[in-house]
Protein backbone atom coordinates (compact mmCIF):
# COMPACT_ATOMS: atom_id res chain seq x y z
CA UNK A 1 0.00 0.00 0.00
CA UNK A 2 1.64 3.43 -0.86
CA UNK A 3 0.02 6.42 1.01
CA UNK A 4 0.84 9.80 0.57
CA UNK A 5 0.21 12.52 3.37
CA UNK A 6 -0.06 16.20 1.30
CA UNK A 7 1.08 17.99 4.91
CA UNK A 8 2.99 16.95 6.90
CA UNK A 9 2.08 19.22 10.10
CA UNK A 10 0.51 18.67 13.16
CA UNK A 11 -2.42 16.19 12.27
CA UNK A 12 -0.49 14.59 9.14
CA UNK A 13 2.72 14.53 10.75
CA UNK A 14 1.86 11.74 13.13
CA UNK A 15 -0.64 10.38 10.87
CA UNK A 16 2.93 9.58 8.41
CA UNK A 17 4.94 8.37 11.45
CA UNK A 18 2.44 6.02 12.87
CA UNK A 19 1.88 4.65 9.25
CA UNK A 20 5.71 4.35 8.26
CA UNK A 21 6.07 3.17 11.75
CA UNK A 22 3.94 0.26 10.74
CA UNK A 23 5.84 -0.56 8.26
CA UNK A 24 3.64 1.38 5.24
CA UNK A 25 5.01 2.48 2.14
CA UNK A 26 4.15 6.27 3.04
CA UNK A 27 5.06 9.73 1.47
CA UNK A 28 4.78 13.47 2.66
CA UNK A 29 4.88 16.86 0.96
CA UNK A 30 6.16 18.91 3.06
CA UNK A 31 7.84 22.27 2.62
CA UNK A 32 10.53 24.85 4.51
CA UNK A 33 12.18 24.03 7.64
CA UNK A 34 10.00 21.11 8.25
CA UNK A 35 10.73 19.33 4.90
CA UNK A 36 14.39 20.00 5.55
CA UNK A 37 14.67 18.62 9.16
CA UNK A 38 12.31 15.36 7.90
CA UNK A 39 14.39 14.65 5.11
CA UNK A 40 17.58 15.03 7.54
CA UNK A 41 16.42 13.23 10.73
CA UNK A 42 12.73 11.88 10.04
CA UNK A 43 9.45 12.67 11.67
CA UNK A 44 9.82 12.61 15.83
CA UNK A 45 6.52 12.04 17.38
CA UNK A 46 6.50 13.18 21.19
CA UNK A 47 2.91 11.69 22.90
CA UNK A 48 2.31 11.27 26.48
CA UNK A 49 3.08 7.37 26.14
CA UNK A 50 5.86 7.32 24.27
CA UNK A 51 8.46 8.86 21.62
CA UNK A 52 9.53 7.72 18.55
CA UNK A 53 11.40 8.87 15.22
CA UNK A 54 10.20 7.11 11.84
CA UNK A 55 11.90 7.97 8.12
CA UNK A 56 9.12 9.22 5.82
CA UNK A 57 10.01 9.77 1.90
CA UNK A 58 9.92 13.90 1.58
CA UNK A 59 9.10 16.16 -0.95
CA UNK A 60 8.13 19.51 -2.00
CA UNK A 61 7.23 18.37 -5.44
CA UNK A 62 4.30 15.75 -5.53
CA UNK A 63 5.92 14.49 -8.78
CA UNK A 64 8.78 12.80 -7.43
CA UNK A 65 6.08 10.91 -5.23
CA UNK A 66 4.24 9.53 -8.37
CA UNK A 67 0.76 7.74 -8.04
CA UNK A 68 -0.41 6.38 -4.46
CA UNK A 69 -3.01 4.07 -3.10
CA UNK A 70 -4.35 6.55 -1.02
CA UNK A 71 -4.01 10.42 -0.26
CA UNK A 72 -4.69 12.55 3.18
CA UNK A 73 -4.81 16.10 2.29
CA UNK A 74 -3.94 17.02 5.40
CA UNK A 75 -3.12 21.30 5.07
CA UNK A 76 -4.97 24.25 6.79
CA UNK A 77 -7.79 25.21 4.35
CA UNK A 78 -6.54 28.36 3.41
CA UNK A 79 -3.81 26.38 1.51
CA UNK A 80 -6.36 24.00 -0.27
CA UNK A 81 -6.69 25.93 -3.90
CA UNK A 82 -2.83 26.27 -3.95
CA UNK A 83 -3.02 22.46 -3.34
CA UNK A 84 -5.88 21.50 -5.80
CA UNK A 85 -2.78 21.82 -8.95
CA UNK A 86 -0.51 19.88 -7.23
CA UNK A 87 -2.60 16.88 -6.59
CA UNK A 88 -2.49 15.27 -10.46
CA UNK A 89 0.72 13.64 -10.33
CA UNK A 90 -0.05 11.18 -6.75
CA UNK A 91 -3.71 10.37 -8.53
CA UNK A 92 -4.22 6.76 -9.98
CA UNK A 93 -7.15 5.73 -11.95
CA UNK A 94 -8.60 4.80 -8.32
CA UNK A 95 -7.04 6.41 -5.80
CA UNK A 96 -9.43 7.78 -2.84
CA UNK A 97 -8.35 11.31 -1.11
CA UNK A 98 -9.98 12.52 1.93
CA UNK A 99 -9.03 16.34 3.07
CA UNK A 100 -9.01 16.09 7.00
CA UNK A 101 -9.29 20.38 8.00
CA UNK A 102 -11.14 21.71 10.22
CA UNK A 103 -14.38 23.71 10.29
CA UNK A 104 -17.07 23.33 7.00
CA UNK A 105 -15.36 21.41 4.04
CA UNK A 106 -14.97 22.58 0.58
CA UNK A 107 -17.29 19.87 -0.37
CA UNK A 108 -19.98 20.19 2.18
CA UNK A 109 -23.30 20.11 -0.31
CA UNK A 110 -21.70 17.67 -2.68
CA UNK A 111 -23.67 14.28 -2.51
CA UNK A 112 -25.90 15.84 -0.29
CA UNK A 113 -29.26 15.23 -1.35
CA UNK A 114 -32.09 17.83 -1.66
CA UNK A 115 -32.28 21.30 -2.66
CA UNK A 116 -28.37 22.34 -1.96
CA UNK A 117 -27.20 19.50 -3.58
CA UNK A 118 -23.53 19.87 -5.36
CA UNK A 119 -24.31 24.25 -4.48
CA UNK A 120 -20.27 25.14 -4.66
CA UNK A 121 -18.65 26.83 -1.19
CA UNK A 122 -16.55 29.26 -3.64
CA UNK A 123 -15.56 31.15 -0.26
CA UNK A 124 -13.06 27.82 0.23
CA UNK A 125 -13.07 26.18 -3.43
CA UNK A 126 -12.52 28.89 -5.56
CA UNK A 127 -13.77 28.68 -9.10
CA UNK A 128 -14.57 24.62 -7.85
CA UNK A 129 -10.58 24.11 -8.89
CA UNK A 130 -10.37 21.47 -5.98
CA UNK A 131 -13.33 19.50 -6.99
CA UNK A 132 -12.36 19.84 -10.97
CA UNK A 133 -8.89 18.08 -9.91
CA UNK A 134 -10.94 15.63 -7.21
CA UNK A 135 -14.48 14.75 -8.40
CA UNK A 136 -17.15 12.58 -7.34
CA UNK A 137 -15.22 8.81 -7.69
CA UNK A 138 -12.24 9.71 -5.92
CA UNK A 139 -13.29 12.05 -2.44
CA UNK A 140 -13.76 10.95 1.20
CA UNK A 141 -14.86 13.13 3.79
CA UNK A 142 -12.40 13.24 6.99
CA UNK A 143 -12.17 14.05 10.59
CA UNK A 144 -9.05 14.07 12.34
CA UNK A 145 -9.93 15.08 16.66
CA UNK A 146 -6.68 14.91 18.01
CA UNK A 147 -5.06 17.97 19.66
CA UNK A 148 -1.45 18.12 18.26
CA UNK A 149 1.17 21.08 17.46
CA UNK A 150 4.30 21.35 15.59
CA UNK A 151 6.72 22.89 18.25
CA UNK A 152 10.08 22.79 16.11
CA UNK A 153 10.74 21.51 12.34
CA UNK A 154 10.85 17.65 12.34
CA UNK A 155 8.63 17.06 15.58
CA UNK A 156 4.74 16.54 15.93
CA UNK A 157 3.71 16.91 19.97
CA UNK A 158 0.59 15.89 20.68
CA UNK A 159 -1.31 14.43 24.46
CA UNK A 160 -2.93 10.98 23.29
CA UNK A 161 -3.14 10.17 19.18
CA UNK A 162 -6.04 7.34 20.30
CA UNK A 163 -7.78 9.81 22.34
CA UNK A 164 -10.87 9.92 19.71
CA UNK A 165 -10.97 8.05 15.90
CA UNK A 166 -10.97 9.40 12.67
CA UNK A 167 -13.85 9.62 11.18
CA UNK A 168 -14.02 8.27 7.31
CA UNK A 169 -17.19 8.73 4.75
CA UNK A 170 -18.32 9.08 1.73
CA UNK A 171 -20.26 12.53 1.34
CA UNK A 172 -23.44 10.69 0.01
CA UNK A 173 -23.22 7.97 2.35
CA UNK A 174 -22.66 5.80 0.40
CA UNK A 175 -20.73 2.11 1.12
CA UNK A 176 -16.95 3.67 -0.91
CA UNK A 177 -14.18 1.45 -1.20
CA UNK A 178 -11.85 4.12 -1.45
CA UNK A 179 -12.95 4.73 2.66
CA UNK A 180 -12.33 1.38 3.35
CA UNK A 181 -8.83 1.54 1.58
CA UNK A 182 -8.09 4.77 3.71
CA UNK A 183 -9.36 3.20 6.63
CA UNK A 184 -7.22 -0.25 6.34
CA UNK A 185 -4.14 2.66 6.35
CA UNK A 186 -4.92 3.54 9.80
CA UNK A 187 -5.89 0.76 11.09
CA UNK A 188 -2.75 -0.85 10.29
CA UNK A 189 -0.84 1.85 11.62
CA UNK A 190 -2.67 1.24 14.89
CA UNK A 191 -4.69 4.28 14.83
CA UNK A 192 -8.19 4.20 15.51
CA UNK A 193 -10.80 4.96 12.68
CA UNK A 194 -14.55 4.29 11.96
CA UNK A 195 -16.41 4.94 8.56
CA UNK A 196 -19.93 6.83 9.34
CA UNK A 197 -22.45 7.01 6.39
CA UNK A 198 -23.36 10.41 8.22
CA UNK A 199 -20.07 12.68 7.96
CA UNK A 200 -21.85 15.71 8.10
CA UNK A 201 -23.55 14.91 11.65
CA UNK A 202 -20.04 14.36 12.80
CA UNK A 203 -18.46 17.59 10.89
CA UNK A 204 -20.92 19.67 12.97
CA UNK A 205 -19.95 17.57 16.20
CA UNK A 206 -16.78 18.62 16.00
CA UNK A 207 -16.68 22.20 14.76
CA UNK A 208 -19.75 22.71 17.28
CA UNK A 209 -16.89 21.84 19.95
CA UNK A 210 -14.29 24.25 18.37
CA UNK A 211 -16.74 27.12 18.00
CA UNK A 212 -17.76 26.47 21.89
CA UNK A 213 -14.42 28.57 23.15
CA UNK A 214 -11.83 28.45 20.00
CA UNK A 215 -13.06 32.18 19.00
CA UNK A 216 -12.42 33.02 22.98
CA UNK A 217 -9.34 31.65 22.53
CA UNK A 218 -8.23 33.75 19.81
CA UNK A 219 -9.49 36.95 21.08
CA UNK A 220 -7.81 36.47 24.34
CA UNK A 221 -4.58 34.35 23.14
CA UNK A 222 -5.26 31.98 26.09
CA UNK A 223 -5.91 28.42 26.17
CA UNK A 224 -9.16 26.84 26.55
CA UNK A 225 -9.52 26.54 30.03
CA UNK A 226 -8.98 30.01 30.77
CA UNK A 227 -11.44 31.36 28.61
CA UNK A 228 -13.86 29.13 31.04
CA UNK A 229 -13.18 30.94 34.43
CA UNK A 230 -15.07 34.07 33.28
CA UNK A 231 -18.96 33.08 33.61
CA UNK A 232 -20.21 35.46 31.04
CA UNK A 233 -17.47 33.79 28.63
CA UNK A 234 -19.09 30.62 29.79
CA UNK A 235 -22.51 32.28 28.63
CA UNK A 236 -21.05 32.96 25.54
CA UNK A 237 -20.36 29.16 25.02
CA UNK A 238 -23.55 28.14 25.61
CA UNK A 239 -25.12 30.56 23.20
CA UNK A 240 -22.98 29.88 20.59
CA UNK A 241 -23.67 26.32 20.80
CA UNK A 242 -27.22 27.01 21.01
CA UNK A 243 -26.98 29.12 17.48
CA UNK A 244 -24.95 26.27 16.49
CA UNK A 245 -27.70 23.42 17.15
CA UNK A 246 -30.48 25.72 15.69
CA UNK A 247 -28.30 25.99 11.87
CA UNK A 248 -27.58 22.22 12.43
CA UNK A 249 -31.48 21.43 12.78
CA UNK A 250 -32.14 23.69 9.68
CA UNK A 251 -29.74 22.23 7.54
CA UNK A 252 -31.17 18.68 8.47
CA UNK A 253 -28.74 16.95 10.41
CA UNK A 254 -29.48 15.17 13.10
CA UNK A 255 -25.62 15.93 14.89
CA UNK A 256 -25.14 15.24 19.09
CA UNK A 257 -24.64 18.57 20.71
CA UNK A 258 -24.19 17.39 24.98
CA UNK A 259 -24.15 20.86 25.66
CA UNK A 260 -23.10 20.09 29.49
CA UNK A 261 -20.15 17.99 28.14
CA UNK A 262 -18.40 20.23 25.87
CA UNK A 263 -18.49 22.87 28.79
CA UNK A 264 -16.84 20.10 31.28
CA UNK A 265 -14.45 19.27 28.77
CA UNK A 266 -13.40 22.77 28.32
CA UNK A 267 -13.04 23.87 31.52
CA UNK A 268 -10.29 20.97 32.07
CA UNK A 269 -8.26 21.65 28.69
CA UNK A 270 -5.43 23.29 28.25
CA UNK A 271 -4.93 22.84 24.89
CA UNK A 272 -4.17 25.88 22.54
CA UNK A 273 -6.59 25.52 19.26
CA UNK A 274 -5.13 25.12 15.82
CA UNK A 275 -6.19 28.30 14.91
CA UNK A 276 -4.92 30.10 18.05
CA UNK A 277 -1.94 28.49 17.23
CA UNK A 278 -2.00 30.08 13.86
CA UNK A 279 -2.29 33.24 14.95
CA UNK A 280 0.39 33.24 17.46
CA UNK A 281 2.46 31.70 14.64
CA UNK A 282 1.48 34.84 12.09
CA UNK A 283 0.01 32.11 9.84
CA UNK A 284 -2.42 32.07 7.56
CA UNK A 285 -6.06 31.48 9.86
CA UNK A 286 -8.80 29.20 8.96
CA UNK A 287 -10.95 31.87 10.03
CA UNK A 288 -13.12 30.89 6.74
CA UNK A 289 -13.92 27.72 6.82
CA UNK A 290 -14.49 27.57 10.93
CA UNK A 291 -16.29 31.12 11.12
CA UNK A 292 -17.27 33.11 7.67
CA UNK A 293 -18.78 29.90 6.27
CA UNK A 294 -20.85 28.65 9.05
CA UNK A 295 -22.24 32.19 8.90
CA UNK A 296 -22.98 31.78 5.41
CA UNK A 297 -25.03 28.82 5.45
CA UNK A 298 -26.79 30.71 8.99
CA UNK A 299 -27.67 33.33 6.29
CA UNK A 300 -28.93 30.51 3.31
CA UNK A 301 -30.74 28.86 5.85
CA UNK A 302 -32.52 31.81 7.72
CA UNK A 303 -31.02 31.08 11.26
CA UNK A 304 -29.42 33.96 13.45
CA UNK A 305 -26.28 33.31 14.97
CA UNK A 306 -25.30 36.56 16.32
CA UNK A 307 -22.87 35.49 19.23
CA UNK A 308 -20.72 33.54 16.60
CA UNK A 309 -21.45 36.89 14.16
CA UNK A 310 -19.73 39.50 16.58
CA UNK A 311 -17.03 37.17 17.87
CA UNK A 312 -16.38 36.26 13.63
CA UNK A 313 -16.27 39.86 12.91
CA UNK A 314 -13.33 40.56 15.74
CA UNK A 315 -11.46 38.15 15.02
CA UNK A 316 -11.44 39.28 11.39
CA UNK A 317 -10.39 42.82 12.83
CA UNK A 318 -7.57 41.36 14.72
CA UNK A 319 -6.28 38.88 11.88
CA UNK A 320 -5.98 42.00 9.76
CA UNK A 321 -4.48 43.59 12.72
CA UNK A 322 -1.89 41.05 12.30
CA UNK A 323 -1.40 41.14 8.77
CA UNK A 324 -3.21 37.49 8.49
CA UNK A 325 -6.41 38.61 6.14
């Protein structure tokens, strides 16, 4: 099986180790300081557990990869449309890709039934280039959970990579052999996975969780937890997640929202959010894909969300601030 991992940062970073680790005929583009220090000393994973170094083929240039099984687009969305060019050469007449970002995917109303089936998100695929160079055969939704970071060139920190599976699925639900092929990857590499025939319920699981304190965490450059001591920040959680059930409801998914759990959970984690970590970084920020979008399809479906609204709208003033929009 030859996999390629287009990223190699925090979430595909480990995903590569674990996989070459396991003795998988894996690939990562990777770029900068971090390509350099994999191709010198591999990719070091640091976990609570354990630490371990595995040697990962590396390139900038797809093309030297050539065709693959299997590809994890694993990059921050804003990078996506520079990706979508870059993905021909790794492509077989078969091979599945899954894109595991965060926030709404690209592809969110492809193979989604009803009235908003295949409507384009140009905000994050511009001019549909990443679903021209994909298409319908070939793509498998993703999830990645794990909370990971990239604290020097060459090494991928992260608490527990087990804590939570990957979630695999086609976006029609359909039974896809490519997610099966994708899935037999991780599993082999010891890493858990499931395949869910309803990968939108468990997109909004998961960015409903981010969007519970990640903006407070980028306003106030703090990590999770801290944002949690303030009760009327705590307020602000719960009405954001409250704006975030109502869109879910109206765009007809039927997605878990334990509204007492994700406020427990973050009032125990310390964890800095990707994006927070992005900003500190001067990064580009998926401020798109896990604020503007959401608000889009608040406006195409009639639902307010004006917590998420104001908190979007600063953090767009400070990511200019920064020189990040």
């Amino acid at each position: 099986m030859r996999i390629c991992i287009f990223g190699a940062g925090a979430i595909g970073g480990f995903i590569a180790a674990y996989m070459a680790r396991a003795g998988i005929e894996v690939s990562v583009v990777a770029r900068g300081a971090h390509l350099a220090a994999i191709q010198a000393k591999g990719l070091t994973v640091e976990t609570r557990d354990e630490s371990f170094t595995a040697q990962v083929r590396a390139s900038a240039d797809p093309a030297e990869l050539g065709p693959q099984d299997g590809v994890f687009v694993t990059v921050k969305a804003p990078a996506l449309p520079g990706v979508a060019g870059q993905l021909a050469p790794l492509l077989g007449p078969e091979t599945p890709v899954t894109f595991l970002t965060n926030g709404i995917p690209w592809w969110y109303f492809r193979g989604h039934g009803g009235e908003w089936d295949g409507r384009p998100l140009p905000t994050l695929d511009p001019g549909e280039a990443i679903w021209s160079a994909i298409g319908p055969r070939r793509l498998v939704g993703g999830i990645a959970w794990p909370a990971s970071s990239v604290p020097e060139p060459g090494l991928i920190r992260m608490i527990d990579p087990r804590s939570r599976p990957t979630i695999l699925g086609a976006p029609d639900g359909s039974d896809m052999p490519g997610a099966r092929l994708l899935a037999q990857a991780l599993e082999t590499a010891t890493l858990p996975v499931v395949i869910d025939n309803r990968i939108r319920d468990r997109i909004w699981e998961k960015l409903a969780f981010n969007l519970s304190a990640g903006p407070l965490t980028v306003l106030t450059e703090t990590p999770v937890r801290a944002t949690q001591v303030e009760p009327a920040l705590v307020e602000a959680s719960r009405r954001i997640l409250a704006e975030v059930a109502a869109l879910i409801a109206a765009l007809g998914c039927r997605a878990e929202i334990d509204v007492a759990r994700i406020l427990d959970q973050n009032s125990r984690l310390g964890h800095r959010p990707s994006v927070l970590q992005d900003l500190q970084a001067r990064r580009p920020m998926e401020v798109e894909a896990l604020y503007n979008v959401p608000l889009e399809l608040a406006a195409l479906t009639g639902v307010p969300m004006p917590t998420l609204e104001m908190l979007a709208a600063l953090i767009r003033v400070k990511a200019r601030e920064y020189g990040l929009a």
